[in-house]
C-alpha atoms as a PDB file:
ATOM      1  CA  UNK A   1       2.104  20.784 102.085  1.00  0.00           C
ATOM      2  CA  UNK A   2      -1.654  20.012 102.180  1.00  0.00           C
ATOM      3  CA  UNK A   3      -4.384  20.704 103.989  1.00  0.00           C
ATOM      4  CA  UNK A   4      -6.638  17.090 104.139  1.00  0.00           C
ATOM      5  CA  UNK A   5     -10.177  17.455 105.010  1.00  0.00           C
ATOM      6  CA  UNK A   6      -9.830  20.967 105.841  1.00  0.00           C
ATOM      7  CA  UNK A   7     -14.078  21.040 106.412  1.00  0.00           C
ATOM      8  CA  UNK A   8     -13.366  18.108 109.182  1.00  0.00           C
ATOM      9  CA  UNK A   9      -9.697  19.590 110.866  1.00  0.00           C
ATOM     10  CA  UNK A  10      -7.634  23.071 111.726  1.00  0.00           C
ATOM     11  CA  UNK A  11      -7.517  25.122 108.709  1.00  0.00           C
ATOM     12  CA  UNK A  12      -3.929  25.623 109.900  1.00  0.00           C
ATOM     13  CA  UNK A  13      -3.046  21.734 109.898  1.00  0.00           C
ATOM     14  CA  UNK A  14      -0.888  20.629 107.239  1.00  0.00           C
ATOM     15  CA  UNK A  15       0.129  17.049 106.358  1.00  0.00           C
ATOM     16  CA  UNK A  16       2.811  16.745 103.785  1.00  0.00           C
ATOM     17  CA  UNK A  17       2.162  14.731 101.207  1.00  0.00           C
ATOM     18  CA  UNK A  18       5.578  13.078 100.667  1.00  0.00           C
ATOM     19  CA  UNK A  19       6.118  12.370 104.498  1.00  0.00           C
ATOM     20  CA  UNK A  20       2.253  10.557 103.835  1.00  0.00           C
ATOM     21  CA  UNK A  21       3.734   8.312 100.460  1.00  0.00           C
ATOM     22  CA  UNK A  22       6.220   5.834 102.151  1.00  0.00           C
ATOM     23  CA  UNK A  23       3.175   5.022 104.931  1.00  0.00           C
ATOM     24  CA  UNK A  24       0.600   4.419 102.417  1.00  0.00           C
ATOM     25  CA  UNK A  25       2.632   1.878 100.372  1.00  0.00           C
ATOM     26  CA  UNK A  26       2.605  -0.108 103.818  1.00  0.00           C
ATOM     27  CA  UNK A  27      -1.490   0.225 103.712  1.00  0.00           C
ATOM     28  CA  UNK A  28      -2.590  -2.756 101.152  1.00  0.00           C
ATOM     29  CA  UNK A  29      -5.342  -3.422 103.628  1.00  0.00           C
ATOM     30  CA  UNK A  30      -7.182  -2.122 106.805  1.00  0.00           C
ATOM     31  CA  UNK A  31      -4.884  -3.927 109.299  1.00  0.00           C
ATOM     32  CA  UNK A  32      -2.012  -2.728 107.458  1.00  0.00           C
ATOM     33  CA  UNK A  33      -3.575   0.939 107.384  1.00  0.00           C
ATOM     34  CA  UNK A  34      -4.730   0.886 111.119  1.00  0.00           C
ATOM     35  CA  UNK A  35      -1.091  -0.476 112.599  1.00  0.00           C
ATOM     36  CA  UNK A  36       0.743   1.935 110.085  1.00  0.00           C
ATOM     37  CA  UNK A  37      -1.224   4.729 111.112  1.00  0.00           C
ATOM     38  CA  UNK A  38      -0.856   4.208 114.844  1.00  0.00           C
ATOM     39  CA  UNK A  39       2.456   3.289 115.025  1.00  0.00           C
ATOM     40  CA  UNK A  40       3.050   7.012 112.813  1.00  0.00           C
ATOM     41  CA  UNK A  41       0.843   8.456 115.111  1.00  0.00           C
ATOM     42  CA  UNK A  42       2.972   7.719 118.115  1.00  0.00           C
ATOM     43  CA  UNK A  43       6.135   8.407 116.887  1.00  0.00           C
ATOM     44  CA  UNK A  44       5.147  11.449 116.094  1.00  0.00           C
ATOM     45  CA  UNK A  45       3.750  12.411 119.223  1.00  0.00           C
ATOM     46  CA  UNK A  46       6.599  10.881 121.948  1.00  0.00           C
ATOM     47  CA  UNK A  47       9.663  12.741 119.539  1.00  0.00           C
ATOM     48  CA  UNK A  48       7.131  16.322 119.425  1.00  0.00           C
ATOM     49  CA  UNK A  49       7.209  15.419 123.230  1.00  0.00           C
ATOM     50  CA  UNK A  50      10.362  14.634 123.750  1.00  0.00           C
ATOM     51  CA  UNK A  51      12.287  17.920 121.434  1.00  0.00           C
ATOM     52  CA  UNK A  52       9.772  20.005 122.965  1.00  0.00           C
ATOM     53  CA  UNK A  53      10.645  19.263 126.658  1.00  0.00           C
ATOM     54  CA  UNK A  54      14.710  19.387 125.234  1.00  0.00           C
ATOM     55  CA  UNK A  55      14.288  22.567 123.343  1.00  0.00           C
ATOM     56  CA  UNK A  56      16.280  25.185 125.687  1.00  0.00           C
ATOM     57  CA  UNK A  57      19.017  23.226 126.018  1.00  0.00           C
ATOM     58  CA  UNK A  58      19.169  22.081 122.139  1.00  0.00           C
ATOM     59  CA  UNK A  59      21.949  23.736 120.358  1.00  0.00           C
ATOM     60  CA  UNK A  60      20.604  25.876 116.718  1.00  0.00           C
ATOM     61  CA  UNK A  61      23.676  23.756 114.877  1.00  0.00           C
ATOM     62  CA  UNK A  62      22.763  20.595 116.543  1.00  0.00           C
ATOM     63  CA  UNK A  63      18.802  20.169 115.916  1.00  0.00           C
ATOM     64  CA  UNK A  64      19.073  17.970 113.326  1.00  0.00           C
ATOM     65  CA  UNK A  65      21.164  15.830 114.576  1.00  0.00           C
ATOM     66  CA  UNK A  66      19.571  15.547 118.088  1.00  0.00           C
ATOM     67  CA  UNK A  67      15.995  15.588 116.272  1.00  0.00           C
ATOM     68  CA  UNK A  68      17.204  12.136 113.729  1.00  0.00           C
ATOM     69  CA  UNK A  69      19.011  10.587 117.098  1.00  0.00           C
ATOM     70  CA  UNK A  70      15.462  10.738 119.306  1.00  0.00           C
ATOM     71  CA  UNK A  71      13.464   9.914 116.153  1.00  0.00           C
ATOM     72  CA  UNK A  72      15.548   6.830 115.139  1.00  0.00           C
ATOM     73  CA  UNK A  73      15.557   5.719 119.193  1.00  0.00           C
ATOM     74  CA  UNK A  74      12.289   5.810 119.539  1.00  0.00           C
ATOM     75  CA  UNK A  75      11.075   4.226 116.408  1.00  0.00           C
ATOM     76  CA  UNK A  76      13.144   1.249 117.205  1.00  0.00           C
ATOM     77  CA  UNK A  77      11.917   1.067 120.545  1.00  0.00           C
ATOM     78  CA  UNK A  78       8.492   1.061 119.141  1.00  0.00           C
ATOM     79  CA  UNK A  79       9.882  -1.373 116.289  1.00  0.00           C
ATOM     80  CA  UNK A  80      11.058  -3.752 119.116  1.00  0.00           C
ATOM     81  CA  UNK A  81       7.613  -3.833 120.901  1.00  0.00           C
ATOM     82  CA  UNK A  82       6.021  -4.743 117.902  1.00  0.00           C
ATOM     83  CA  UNK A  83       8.228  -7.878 117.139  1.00  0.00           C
ATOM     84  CA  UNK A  84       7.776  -8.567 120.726  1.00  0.00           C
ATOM     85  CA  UNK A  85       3.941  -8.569 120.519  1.00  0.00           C
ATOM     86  CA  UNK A  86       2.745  -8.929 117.360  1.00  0.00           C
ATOM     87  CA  UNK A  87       6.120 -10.539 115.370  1.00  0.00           C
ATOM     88  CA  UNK A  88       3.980 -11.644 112.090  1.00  0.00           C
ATOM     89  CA  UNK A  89       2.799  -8.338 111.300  1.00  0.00           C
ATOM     90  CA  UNK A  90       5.963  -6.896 112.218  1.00  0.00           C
ATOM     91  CA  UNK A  91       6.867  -9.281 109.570  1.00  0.00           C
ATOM     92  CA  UNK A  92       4.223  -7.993 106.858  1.00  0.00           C
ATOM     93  CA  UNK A  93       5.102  -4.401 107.547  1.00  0.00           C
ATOM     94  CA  UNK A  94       8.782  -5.307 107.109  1.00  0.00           C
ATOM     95  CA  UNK A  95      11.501  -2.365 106.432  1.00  0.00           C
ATOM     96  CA  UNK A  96       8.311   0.364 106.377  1.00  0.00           C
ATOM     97  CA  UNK A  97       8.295   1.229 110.315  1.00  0.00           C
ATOM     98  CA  UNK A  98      11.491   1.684 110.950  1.00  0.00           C
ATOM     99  CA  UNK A  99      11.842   3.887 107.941  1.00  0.00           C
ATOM    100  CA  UNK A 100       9.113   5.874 109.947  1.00  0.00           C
ATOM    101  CA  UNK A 101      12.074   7.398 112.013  1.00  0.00           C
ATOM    102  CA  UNK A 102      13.143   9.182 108.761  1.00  0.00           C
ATOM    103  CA  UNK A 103       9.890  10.224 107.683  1.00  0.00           C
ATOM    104  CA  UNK A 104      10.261  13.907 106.986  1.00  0.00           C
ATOM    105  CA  UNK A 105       6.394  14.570 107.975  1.00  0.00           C
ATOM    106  CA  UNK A 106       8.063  13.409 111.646  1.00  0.00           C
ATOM    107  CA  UNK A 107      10.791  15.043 111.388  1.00  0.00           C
ATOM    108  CA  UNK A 108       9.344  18.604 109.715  1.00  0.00           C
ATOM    109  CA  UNK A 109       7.197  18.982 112.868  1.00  0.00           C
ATOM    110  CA  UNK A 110      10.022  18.393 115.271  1.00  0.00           C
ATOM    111  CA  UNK A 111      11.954  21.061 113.760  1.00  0.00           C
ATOM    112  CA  UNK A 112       8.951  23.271 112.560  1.00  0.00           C
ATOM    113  CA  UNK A 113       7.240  23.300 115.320  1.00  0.00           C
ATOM    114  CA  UNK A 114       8.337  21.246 118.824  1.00  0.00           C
ATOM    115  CA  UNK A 115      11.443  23.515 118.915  1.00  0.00           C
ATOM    116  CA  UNK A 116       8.956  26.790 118.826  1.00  0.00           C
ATOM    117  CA  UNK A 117       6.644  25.505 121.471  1.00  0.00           C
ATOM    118  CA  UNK A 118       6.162  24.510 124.943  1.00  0.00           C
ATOM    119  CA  UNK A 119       5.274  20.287 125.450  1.00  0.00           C
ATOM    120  CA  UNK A 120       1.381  20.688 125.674  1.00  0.00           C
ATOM    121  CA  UNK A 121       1.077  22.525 122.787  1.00  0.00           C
ATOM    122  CA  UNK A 122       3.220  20.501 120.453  1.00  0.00           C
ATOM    123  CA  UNK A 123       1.249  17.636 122.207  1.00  0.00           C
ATOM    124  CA  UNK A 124      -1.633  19.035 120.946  1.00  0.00           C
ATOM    125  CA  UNK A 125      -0.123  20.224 117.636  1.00  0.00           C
ATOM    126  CA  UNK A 126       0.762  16.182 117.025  1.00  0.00           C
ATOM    127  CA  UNK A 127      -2.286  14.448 117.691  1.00  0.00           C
ATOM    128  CA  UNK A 128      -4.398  16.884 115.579  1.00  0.00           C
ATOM    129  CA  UNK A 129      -1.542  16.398 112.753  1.00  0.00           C
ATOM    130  CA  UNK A 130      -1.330  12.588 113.684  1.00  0.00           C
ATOM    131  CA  UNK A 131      -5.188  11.801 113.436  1.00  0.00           C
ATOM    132  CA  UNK A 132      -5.496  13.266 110.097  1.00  0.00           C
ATOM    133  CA  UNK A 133      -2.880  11.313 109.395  1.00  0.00           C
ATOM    134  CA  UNK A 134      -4.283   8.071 110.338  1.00  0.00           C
ATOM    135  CA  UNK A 135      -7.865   8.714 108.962  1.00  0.00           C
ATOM    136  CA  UNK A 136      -5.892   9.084 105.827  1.00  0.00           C
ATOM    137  CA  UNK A 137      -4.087   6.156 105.579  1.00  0.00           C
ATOM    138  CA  UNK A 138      -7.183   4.367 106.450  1.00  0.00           C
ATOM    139  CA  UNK A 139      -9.026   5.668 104.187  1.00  0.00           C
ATOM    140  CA  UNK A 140      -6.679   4.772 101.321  1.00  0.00           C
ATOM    141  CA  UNK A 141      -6.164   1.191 102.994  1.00  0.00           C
ATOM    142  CA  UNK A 142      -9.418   0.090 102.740  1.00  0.00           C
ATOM    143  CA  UNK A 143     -10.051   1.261  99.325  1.00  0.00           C
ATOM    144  CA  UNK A 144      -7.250  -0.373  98.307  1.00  0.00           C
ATOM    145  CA  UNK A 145      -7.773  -3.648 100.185  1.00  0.00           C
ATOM    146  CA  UNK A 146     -11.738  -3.357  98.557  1.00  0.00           C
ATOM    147  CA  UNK A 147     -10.579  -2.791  95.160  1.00  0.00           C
ATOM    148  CA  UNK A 148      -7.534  -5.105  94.844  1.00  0.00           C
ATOM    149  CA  UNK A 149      -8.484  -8.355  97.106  1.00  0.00           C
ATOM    150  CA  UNK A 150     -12.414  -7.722  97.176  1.00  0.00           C
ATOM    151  CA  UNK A 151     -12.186  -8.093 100.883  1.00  0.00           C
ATOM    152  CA  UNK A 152     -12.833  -6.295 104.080  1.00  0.00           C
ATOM    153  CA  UNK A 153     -10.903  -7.056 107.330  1.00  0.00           C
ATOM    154  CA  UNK A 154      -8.320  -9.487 105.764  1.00  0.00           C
ATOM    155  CA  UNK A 155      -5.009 -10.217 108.370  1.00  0.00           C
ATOM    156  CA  UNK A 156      -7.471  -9.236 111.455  1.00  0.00           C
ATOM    157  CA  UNK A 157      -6.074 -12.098 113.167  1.00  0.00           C
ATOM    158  CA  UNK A 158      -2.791 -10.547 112.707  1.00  0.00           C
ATOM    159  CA  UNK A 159      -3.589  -7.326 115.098  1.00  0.00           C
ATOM    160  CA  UNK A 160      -6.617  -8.506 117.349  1.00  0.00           C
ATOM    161  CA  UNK A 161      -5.515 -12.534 117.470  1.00  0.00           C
ATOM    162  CA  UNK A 162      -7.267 -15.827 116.341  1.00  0.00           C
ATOM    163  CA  UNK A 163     -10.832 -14.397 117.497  1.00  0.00           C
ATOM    164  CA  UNK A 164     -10.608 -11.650 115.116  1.00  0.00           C
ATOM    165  CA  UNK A 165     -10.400 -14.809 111.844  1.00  0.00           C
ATOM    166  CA  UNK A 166     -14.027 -14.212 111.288  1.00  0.00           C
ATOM    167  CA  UNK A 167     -13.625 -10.692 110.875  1.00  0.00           C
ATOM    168  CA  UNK A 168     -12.872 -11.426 107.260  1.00  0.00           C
ATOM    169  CA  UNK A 169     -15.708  -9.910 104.391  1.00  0.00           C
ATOM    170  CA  UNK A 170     -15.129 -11.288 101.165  1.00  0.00           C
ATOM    171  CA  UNK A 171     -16.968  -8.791  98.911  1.00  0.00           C
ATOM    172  CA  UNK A 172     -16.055 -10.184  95.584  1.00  0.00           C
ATOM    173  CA  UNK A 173     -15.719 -14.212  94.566  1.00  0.00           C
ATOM    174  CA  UNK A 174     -12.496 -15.771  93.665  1.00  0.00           C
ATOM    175  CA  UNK A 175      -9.816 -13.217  92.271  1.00  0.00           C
ATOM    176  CA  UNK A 176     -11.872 -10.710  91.123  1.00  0.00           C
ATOM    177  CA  UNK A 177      -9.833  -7.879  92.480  1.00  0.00           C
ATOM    178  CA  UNK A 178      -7.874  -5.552  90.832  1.00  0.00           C
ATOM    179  CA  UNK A 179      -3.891  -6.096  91.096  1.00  0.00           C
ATOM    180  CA  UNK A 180      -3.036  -2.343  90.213  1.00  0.00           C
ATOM    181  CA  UNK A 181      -4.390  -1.039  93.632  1.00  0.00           C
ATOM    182  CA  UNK A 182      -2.267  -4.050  95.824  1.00  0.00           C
ATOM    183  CA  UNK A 183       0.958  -2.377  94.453  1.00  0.00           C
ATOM    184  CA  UNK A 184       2.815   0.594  95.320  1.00  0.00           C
ATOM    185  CA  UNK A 185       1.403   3.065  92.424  1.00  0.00           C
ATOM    186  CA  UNK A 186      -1.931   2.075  93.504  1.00  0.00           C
ATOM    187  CA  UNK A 187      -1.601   3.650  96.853  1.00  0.00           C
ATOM    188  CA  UNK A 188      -0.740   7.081  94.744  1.00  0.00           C
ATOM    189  CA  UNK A 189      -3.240   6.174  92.156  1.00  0.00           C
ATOM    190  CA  UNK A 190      -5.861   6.322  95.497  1.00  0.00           C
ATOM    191  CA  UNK A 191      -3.474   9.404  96.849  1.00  0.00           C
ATOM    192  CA  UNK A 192      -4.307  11.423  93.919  1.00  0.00           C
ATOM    193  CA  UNK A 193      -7.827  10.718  94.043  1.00  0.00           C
ATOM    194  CA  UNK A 194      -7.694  11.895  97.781  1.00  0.00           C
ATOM    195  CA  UNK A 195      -6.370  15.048  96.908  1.00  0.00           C
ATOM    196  CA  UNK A 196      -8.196  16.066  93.792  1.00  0.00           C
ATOM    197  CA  UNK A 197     -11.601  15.033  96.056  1.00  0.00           C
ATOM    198  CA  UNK A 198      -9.759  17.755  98.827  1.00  0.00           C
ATOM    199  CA  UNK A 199      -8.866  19.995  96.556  1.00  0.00           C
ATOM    200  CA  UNK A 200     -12.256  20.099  94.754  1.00  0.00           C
ATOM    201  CA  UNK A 201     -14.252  20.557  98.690  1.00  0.00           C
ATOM    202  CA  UNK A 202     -12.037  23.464  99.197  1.00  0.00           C
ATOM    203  CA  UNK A 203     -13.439  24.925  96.203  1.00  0.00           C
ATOM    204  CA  UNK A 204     -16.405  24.520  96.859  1.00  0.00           C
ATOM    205  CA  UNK A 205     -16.230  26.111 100.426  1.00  0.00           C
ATOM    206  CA  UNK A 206     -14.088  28.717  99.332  1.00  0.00           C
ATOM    207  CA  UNK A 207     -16.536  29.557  95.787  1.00  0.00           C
ATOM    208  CA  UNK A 208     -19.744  28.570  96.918  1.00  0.00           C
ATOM    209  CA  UNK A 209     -22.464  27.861  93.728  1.00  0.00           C
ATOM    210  CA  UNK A 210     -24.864  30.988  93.732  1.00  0.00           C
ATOM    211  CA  UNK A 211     -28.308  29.706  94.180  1.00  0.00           C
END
């Protein structure tokens, strides 16, 4: 469990970093990173929702269970919309949203916390948890989409529609990106960088340099 940007969120919010690995694989770029993040960030919020508002009536034995069943329904609900409305970047994002609905940063705070607390507060509880979440994958999307294609905005089109083709900044000429950060270890090459950049503010703020 990790606290990201701790200076800029609730102490108390934690984002694990294994439920965070299998969405930033997704992020090569900013689209990516922006429709991974989003579609994460609803998922978690409608199941928190959804086990909250069933949690008196949710058997102790059976919370798993019920937790994987709303989870998995939802995510391919959301999965369906997406194909319906944007089909080629469903296509891009491939097997990595509905793998969402086994994500066990969704499914920790269902169980953690949605079955401990009424709907407004695990509403609440989500978003805070979900929008770290997405300025994180964000964060590591563009960097990698800078780094390995040298361009800003690429597959805009994709999210926003033909308008959005000009959207493309090409920062470096020709090939001149680096093909380490468009594959998976890349994204935890940029993860660890992340969290050794977190871990060192948190030092800082916690053993402030005497003047």
């Amino acid at each position: 469990m990790k606290n990201f940007f701790s200076p800029l969120f609730d102490k108390d919010m934690v984002i694990t970093v294994l439920g965070i690995c299998p969405l930033l694989v997704a992020a090569t770029n900013s689209v990516t990173a922006v429709t991974m993040g989003m579609v994460a960030l609803l998922s978690l919020i409608l199941i928190n929702i959804i086990v909250s508002g069933m949690r008196n009536i949710i058997s102790y034995d059976l919370r798993i269970t019920i937790i994987i069943f709303v989870s998995a329904t939802l995510v391919n609900v959301i999965h369906l919309c997406m194909q319906t409305w944007f089909y080629e970047l469903s296509l891009v994002l491939g097997i990595y949203i509905p793998l969402i609905a086994m994500n066990c940063l969704v499914l920790a705070n269902a169980e953690e916390y949605a079955l401990q607390n009424n709907v407004l507060n695990s509403f609440l509880y989500s978003l805070k948890v979900g929008i770290g979440m997405v300025f994180l994958i964000i964060v590591v999307g563009m960097f990698r989409e800078i780094t390995g294609y040298g361009t800003v905005l690429q597959q805009s089109e994709l999210l926003v529609g033909d308008m959005a083709r000009s959207w493309k900044m090409t920062l470096l000429n020709g090939d001149s990106g680096l093909p380490f950060f468009k594959s998976a270890p890349g994204a935890f090459f940029v993860l660890g960088l992340v969290i050794a950049l977190t871990n060192f503010m948190d030092t800082r703020t916690e053993h402030p340099t005497s003047p």
